[in-house]
N, C-alpha and C. Protein backbone atom coordinates (compact mmCIF):
# COMPACT_ATOMS: atom_id res chain seq x y z
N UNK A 1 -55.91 -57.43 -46.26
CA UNK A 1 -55.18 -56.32 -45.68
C UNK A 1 -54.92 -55.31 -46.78
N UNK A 2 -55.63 -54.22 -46.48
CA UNK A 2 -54.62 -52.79 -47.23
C UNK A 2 -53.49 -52.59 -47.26
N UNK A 3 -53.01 -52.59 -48.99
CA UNK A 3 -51.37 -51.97 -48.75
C UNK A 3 -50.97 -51.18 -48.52
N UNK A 4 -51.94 -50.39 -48.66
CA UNK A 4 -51.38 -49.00 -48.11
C UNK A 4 -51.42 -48.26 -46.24
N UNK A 5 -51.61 -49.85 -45.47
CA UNK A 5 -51.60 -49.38 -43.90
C UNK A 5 -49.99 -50.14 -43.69
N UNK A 6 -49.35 -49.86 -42.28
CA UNK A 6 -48.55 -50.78 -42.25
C UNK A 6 -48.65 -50.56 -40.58
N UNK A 7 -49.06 -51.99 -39.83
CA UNK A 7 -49.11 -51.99 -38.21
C UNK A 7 -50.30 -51.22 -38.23
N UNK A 8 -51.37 -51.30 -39.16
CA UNK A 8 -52.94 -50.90 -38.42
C UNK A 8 -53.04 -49.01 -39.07
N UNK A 9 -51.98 -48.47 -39.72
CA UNK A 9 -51.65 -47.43 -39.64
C UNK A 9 -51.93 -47.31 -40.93
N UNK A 10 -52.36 -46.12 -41.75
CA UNK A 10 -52.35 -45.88 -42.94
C UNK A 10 -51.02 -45.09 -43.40
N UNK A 11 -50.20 -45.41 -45.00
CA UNK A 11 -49.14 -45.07 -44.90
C UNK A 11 -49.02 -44.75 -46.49
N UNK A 12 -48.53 -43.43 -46.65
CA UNK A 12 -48.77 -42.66 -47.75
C UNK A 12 -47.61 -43.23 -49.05
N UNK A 13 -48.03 -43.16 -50.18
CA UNK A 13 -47.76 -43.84 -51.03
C UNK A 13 -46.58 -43.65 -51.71
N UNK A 14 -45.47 -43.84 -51.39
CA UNK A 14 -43.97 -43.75 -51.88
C UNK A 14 -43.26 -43.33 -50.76
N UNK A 15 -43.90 -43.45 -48.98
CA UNK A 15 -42.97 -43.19 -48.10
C UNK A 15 -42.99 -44.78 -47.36
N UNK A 16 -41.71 -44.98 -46.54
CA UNK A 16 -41.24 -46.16 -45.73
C UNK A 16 -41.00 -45.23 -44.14
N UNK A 17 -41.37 -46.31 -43.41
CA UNK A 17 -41.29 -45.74 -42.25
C UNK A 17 -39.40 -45.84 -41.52
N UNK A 18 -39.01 -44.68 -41.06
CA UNK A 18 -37.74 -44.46 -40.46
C UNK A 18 -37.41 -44.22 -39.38
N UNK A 19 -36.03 -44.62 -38.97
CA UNK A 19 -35.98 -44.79 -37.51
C UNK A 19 -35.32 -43.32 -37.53
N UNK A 20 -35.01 -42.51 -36.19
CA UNK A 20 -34.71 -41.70 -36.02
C UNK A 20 -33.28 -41.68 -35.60
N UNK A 21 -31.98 -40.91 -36.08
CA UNK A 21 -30.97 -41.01 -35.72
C UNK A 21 -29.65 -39.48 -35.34
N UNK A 22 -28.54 -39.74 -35.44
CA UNK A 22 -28.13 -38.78 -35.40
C UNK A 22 -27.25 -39.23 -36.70
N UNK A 23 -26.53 -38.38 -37.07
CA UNK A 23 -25.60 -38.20 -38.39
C UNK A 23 -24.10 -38.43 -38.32
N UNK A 24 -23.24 -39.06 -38.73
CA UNK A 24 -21.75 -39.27 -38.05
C UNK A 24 -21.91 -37.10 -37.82
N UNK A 25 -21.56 -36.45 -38.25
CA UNK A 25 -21.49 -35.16 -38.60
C UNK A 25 -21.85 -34.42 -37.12
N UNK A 26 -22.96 -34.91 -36.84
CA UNK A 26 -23.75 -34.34 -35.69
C UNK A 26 -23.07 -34.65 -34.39
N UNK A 27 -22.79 -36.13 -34.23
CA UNK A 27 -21.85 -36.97 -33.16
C UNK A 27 -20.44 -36.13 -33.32
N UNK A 28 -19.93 -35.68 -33.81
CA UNK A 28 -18.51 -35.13 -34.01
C UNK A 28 -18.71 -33.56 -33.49
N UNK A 29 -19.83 -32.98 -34.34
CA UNK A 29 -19.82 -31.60 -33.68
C UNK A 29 -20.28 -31.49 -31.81
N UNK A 30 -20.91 -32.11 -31.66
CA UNK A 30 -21.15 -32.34 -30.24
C UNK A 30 -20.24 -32.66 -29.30
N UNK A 31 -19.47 -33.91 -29.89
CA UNK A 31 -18.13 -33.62 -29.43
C UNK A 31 -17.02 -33.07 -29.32
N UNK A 32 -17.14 -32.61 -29.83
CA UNK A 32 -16.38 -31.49 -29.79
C UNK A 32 -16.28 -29.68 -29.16
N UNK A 33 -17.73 -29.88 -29.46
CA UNK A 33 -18.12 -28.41 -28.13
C UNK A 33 -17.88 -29.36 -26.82
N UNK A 34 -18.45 -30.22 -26.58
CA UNK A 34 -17.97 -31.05 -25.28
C UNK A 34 -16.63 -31.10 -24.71
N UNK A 35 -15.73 -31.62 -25.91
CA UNK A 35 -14.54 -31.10 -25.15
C UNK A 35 -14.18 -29.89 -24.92
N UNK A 36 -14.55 -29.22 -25.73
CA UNK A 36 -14.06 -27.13 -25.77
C UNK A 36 -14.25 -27.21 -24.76
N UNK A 37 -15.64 -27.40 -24.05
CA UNK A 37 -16.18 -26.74 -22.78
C UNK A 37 -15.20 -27.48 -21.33
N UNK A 38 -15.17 -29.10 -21.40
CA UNK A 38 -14.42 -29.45 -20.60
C UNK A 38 -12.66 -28.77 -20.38
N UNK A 39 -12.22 -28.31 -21.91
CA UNK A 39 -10.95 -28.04 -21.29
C UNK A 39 -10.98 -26.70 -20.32
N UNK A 40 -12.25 -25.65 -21.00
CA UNK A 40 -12.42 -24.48 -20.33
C UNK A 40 -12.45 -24.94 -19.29
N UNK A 41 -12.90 -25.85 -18.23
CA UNK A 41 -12.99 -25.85 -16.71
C UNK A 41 -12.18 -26.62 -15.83
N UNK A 42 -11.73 -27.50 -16.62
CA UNK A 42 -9.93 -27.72 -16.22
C UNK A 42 -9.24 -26.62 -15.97
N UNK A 43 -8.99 -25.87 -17.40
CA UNK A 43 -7.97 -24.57 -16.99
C UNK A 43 -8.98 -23.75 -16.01
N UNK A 44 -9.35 -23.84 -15.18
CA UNK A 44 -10.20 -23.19 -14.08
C UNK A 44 -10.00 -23.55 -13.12
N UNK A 45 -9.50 -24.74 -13.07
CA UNK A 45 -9.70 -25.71 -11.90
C UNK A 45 -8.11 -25.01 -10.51
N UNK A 46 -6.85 -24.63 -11.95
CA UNK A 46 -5.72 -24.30 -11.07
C UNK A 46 -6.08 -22.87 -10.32
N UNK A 47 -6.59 -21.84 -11.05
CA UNK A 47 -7.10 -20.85 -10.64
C UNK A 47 -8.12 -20.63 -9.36
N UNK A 48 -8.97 -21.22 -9.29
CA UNK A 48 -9.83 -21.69 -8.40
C UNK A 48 -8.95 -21.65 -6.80
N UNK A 49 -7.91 -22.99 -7.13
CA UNK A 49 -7.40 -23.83 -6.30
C UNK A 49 -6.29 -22.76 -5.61
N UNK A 50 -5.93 -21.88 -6.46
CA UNK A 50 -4.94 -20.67 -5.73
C UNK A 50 -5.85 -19.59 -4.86
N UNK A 51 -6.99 -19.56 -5.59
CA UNK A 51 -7.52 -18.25 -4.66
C UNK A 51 -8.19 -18.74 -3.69
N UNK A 52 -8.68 -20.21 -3.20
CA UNK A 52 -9.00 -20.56 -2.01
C UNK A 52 -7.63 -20.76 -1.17
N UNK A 53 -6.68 -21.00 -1.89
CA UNK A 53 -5.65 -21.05 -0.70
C UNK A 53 -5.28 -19.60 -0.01
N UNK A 54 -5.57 -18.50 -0.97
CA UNK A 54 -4.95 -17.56 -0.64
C UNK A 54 -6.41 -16.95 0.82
N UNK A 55 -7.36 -17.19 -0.04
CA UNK A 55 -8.52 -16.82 1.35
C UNK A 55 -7.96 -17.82 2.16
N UNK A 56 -7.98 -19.36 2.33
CA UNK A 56 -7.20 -19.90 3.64
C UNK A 56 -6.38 -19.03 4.65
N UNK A 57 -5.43 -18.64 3.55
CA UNK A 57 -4.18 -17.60 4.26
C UNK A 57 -4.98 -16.50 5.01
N UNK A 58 -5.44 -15.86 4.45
CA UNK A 58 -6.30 -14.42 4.65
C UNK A 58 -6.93 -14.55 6.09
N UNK A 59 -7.73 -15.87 6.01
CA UNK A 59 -8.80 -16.18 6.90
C UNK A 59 -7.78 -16.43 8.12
N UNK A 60 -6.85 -17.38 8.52
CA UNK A 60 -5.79 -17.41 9.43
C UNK A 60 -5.44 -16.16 9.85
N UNK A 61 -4.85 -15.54 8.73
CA UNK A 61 -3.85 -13.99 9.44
C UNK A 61 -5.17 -13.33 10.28
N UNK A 62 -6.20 -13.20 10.03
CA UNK A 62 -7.23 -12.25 10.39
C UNK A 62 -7.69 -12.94 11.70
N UNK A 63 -8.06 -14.18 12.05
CA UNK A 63 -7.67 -14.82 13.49
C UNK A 63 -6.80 -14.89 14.32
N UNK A 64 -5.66 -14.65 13.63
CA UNK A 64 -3.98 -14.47 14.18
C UNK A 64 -4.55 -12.94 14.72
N UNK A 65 -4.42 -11.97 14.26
CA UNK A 65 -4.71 -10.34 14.21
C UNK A 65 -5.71 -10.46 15.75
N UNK A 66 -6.99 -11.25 15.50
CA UNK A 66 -8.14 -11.56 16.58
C UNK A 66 -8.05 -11.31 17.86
N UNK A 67 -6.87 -12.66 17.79
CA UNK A 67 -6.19 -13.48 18.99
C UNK A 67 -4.82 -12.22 19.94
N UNK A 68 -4.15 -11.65 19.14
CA UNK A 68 -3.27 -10.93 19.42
C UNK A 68 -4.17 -9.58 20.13
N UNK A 69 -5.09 -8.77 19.33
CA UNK A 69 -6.14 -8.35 20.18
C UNK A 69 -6.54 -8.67 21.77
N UNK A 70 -6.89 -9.75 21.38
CA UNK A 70 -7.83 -10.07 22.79
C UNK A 70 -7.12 -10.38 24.17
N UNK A 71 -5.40 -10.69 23.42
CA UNK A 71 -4.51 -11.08 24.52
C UNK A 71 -4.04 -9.36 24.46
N UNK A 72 -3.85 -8.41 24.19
CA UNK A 72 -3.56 -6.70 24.45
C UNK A 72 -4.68 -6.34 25.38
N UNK A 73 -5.74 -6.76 25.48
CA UNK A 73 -7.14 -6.21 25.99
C UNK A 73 -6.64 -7.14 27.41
N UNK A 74 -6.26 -8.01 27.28
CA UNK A 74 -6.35 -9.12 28.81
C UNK A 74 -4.79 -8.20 29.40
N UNK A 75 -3.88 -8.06 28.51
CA UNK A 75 -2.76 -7.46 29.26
C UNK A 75 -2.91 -6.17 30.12
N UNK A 76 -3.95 -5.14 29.36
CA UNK A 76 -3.91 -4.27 30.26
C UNK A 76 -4.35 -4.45 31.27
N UNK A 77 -4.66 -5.35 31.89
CA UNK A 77 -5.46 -5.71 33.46
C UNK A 77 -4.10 -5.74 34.30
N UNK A 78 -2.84 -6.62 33.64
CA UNK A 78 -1.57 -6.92 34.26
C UNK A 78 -1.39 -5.72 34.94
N UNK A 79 -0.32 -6.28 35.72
CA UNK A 79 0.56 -4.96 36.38
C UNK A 79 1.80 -4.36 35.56
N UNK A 80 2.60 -3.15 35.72
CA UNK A 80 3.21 -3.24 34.83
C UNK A 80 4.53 -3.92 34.75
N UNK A 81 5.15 -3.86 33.46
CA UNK A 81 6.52 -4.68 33.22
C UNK A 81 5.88 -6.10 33.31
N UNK A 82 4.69 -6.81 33.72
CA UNK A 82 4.96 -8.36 33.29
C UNK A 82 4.22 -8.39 31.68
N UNK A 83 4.47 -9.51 31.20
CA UNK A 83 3.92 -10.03 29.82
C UNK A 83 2.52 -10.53 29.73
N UNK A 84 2.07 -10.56 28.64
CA UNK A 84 0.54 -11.54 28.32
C UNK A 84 1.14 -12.70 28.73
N UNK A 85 -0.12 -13.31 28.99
CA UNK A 85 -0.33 -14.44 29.12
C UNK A 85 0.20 -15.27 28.13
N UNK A 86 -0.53 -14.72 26.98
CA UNK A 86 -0.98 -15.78 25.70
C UNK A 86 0.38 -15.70 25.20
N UNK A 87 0.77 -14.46 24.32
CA UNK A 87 1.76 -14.70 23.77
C UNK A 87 3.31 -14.02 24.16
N UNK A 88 3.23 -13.43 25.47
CA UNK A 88 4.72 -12.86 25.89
C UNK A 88 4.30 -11.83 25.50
N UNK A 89 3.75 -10.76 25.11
CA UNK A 89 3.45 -9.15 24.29
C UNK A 89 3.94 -8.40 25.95
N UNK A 90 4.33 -7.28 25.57
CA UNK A 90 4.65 -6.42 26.53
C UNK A 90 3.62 -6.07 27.43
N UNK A 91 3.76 -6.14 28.62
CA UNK A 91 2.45 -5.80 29.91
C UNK A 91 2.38 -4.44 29.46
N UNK A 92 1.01 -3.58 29.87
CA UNK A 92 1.12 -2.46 29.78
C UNK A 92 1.48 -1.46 28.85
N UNK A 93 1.47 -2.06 27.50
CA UNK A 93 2.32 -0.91 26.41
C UNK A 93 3.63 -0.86 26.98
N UNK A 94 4.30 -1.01 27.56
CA UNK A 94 5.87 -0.96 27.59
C UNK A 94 6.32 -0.02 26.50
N UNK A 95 7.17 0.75 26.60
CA UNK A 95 7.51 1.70 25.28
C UNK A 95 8.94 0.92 24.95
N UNK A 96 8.50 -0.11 23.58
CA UNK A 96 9.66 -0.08 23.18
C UNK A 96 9.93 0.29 21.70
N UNK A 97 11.41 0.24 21.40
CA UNK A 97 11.56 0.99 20.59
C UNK A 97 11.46 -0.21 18.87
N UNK A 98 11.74 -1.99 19.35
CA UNK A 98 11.02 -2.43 18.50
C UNK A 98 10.15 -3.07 19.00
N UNK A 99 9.26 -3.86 17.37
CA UNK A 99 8.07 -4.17 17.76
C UNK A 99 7.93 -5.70 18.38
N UNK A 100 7.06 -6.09 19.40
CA UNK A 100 6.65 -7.99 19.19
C UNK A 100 6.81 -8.32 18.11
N UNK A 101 7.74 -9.74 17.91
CA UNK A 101 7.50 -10.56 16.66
C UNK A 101 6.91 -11.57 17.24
N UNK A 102 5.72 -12.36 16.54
CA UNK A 102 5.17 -13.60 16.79
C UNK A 102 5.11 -14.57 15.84
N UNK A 103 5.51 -15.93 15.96
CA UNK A 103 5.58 -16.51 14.82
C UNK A 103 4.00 -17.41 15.36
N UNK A 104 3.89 -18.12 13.98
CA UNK A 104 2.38 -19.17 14.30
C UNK A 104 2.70 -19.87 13.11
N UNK A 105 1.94 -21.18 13.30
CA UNK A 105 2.34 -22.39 12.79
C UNK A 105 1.11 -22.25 11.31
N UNK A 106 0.89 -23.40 10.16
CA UNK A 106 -0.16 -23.16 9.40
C UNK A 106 -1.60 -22.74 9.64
N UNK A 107 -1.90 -23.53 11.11
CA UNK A 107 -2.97 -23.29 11.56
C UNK A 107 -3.17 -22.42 12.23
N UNK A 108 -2.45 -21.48 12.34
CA UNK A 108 -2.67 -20.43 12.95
C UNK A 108 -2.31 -20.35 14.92
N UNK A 109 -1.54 -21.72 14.96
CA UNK A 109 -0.82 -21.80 16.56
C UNK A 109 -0.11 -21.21 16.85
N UNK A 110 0.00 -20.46 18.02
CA UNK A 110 1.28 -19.75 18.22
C UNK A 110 2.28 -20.85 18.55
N UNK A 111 3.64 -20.35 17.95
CA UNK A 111 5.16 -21.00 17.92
C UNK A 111 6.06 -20.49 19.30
N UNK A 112 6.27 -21.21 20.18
CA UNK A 112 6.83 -20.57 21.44
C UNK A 112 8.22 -20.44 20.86
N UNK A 113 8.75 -19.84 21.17
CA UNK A 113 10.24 -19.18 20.74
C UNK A 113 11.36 -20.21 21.56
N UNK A 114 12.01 -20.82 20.44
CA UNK A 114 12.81 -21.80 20.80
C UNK A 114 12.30 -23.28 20.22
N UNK A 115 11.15 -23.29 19.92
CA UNK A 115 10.39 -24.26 19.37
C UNK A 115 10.89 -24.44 17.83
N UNK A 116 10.84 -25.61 17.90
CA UNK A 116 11.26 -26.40 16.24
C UNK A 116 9.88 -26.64 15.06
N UNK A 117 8.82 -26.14 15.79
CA UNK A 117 7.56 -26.05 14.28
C UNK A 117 7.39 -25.26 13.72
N UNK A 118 7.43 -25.88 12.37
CA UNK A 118 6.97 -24.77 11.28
C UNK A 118 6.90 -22.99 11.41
N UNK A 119 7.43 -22.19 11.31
CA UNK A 119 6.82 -21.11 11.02
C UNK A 119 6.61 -20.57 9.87
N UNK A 120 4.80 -20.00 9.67
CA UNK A 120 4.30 -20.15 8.46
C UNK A 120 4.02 -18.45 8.36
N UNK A 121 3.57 -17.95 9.63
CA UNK A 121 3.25 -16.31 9.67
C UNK A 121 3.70 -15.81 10.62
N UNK A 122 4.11 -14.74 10.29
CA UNK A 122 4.83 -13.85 11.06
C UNK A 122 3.98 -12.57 11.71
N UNK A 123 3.69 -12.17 12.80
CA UNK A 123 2.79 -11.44 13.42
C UNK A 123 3.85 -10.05 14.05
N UNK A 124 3.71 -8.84 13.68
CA UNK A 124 4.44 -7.94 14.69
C UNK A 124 3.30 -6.70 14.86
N UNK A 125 3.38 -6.46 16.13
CA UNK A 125 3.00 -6.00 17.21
C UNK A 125 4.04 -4.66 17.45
N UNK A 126 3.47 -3.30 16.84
CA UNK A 126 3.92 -2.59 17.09
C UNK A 126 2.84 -1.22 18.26
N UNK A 127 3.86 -0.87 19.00
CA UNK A 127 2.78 0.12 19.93
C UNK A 127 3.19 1.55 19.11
N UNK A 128 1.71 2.16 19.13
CA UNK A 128 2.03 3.53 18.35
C UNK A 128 1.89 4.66 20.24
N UNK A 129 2.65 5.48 20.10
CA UNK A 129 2.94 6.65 20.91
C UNK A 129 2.00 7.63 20.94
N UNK A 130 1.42 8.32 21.81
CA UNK A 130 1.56 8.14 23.30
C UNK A 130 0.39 7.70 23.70
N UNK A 131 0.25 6.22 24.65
CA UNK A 131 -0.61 5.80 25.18
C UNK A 131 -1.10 6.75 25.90
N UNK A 132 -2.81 6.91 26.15
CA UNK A 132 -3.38 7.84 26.90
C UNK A 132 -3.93 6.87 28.13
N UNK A 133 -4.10 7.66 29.28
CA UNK A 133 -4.64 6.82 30.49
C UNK A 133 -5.87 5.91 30.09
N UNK A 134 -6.36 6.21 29.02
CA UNK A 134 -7.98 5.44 28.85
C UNK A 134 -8.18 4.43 27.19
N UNK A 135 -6.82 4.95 26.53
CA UNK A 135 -6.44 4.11 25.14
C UNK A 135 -4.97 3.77 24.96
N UNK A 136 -4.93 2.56 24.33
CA UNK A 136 -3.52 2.22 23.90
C UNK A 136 -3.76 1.66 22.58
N UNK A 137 -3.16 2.09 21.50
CA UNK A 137 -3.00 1.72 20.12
C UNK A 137 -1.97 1.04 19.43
N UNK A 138 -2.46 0.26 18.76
CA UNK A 138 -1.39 -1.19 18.09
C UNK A 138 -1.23 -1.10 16.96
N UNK A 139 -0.39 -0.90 16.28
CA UNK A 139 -0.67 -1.61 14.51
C UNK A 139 -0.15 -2.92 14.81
N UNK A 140 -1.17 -3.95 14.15
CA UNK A 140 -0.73 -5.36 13.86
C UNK A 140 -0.97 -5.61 12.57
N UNK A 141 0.80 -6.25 11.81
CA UNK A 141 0.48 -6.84 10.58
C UNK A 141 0.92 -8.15 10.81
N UNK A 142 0.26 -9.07 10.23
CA UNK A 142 0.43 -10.64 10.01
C UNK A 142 0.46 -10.88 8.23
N UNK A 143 1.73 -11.46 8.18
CA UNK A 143 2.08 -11.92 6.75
C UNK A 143 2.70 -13.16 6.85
N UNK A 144 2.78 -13.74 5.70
CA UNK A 144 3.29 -15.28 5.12
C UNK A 144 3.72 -15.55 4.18
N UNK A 145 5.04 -15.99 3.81
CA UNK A 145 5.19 -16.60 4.35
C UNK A 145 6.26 -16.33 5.32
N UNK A 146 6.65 -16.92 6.80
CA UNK A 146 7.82 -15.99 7.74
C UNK A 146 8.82 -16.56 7.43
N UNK A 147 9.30 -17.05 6.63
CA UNK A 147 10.73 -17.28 6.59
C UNK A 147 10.68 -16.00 5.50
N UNK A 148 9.89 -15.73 4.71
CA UNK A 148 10.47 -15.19 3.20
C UNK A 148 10.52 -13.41 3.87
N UNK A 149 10.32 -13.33 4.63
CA UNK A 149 9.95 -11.71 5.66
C UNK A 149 11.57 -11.38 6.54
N UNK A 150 12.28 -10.56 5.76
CA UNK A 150 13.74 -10.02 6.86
C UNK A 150 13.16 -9.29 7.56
N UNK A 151 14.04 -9.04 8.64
CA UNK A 151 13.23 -7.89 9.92
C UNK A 151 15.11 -6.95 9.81
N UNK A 152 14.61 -6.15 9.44
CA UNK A 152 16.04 -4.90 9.53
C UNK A 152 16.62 -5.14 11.28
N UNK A 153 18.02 -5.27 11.27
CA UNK A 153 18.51 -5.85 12.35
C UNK A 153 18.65 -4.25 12.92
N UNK A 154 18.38 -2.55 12.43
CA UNK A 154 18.20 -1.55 13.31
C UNK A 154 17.15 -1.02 14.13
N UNK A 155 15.97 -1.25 13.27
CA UNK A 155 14.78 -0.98 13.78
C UNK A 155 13.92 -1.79 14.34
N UNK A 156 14.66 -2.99 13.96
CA UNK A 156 13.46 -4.52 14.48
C UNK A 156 12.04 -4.72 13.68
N UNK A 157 11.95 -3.71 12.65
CA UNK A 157 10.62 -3.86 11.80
C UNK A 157 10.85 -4.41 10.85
N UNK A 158 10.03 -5.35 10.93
CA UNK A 158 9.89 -6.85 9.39
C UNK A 158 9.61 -5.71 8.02
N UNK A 159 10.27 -6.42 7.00
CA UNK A 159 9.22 -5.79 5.63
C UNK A 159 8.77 -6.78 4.92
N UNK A 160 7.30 -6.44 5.43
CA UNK A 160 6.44 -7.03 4.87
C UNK A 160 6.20 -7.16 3.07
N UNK A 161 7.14 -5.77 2.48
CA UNK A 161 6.78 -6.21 1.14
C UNK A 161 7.58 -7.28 0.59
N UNK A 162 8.20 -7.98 1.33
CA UNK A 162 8.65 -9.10 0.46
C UNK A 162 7.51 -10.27 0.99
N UNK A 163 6.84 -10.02 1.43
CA UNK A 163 5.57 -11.26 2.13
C UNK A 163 4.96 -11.59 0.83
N UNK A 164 4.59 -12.55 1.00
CA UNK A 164 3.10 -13.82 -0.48
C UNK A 164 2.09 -12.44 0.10
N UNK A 165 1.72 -12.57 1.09
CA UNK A 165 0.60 -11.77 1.77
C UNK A 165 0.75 -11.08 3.21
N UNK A 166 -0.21 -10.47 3.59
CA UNK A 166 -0.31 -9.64 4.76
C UNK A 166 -1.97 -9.29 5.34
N UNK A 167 -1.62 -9.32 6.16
CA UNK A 167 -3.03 -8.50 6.74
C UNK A 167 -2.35 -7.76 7.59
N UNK A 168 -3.02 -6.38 7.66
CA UNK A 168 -3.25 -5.32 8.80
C UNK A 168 -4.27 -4.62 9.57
N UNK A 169 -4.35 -4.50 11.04
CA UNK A 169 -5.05 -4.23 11.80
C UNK A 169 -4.84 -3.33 13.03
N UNK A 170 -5.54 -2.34 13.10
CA UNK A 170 -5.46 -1.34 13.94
C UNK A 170 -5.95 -1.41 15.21
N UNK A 171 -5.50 -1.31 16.40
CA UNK A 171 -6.18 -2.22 17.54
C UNK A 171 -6.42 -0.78 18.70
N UNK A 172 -7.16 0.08 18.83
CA UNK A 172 -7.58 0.56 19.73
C UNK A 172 -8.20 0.03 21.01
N UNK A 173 -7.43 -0.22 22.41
CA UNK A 173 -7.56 -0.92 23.26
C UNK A 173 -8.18 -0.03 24.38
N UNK A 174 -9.48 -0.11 25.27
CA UNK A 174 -10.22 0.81 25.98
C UNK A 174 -9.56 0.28 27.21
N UNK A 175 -9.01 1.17 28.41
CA UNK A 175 -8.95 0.36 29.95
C UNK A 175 -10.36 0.43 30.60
């Protein structure tokens, strides 16, 4: 056998064959960007977790807003002076001087008045002046949370700027 092969291999004269490794040095720097990067997406994780709740919210009020719609569109069929169906709203635009309050539960249920669940959003239903024979116009804002919302005991209008949030919607209703 040649000394100078080793395993069939020819092998140059003052080298030994080596295994391949990493360096304590190398193992430490690696770990360490590893953690950097993990804490970056932890602290992400609370951030994240607030702005899907807040679209949650968003996404509700804007179905709440929907729903209040579609029951104004079914009312004008009523006769006048009776209520919606859905949620009690004034038959007919009624001219009053305050607005519907509606409460609704997290999920977006309406809360019958007198009822002991949750109220999470607060819905008011104001009619803007002067209904024409062929349009009636709404501002609807829905905010949350409804306990944290006073409604001025003169005018009957909530202020919404003390709300987490709000949505508003303009409801032009065709007869």
């Amino acid at each position: 056998m040649n000394p100078l092969t080793f395993l069939g291999r020819p092998v140059l004269k003052g080298s030994s064959p080596k295994t391949a490794a990493f360096s304590l040095i190398e193992v430490t720097l690696a770990l360490g960007i590893a953690a950097f990067c993990l804490i970056t997406v932890f602290a992400l994780l609370p951030v994240a977790l607030k702005t899907q709740q807040a679209a949650i919210q968003q996404t509700t009020a804007n179905t709440i807003a929907s729903q209040i719609v579609a029951d104004l569109s079914a009312a004008l069929r009523l006769p006048p002076g009776l209520q919606s169906k859905q949620f009690n709203l004034h038959g007919h635009w009624a001219r009053e001087l305050h607005p519907d309050i509606i409460y609704f539960t997290k999920d977006g249920t309406y809360v019958h008045p007198g009822s002991t669940e949750s109220q999470v959003f607060m819905a008011a239903v104001t009619y803007l002046e002067p209904p024409t024979e062929t349009t009636s116009l709404a501002d609807i804002t829905v905010g949350w949370p409804a306990p944290g919302i006073p409604i001025d005991s003169g005018s009957g209008q909530p202020d919404f700027s003390k709300a987490a949030g709000k949505v508003e919607a303009f409801a032009a209703i065709n007869r």
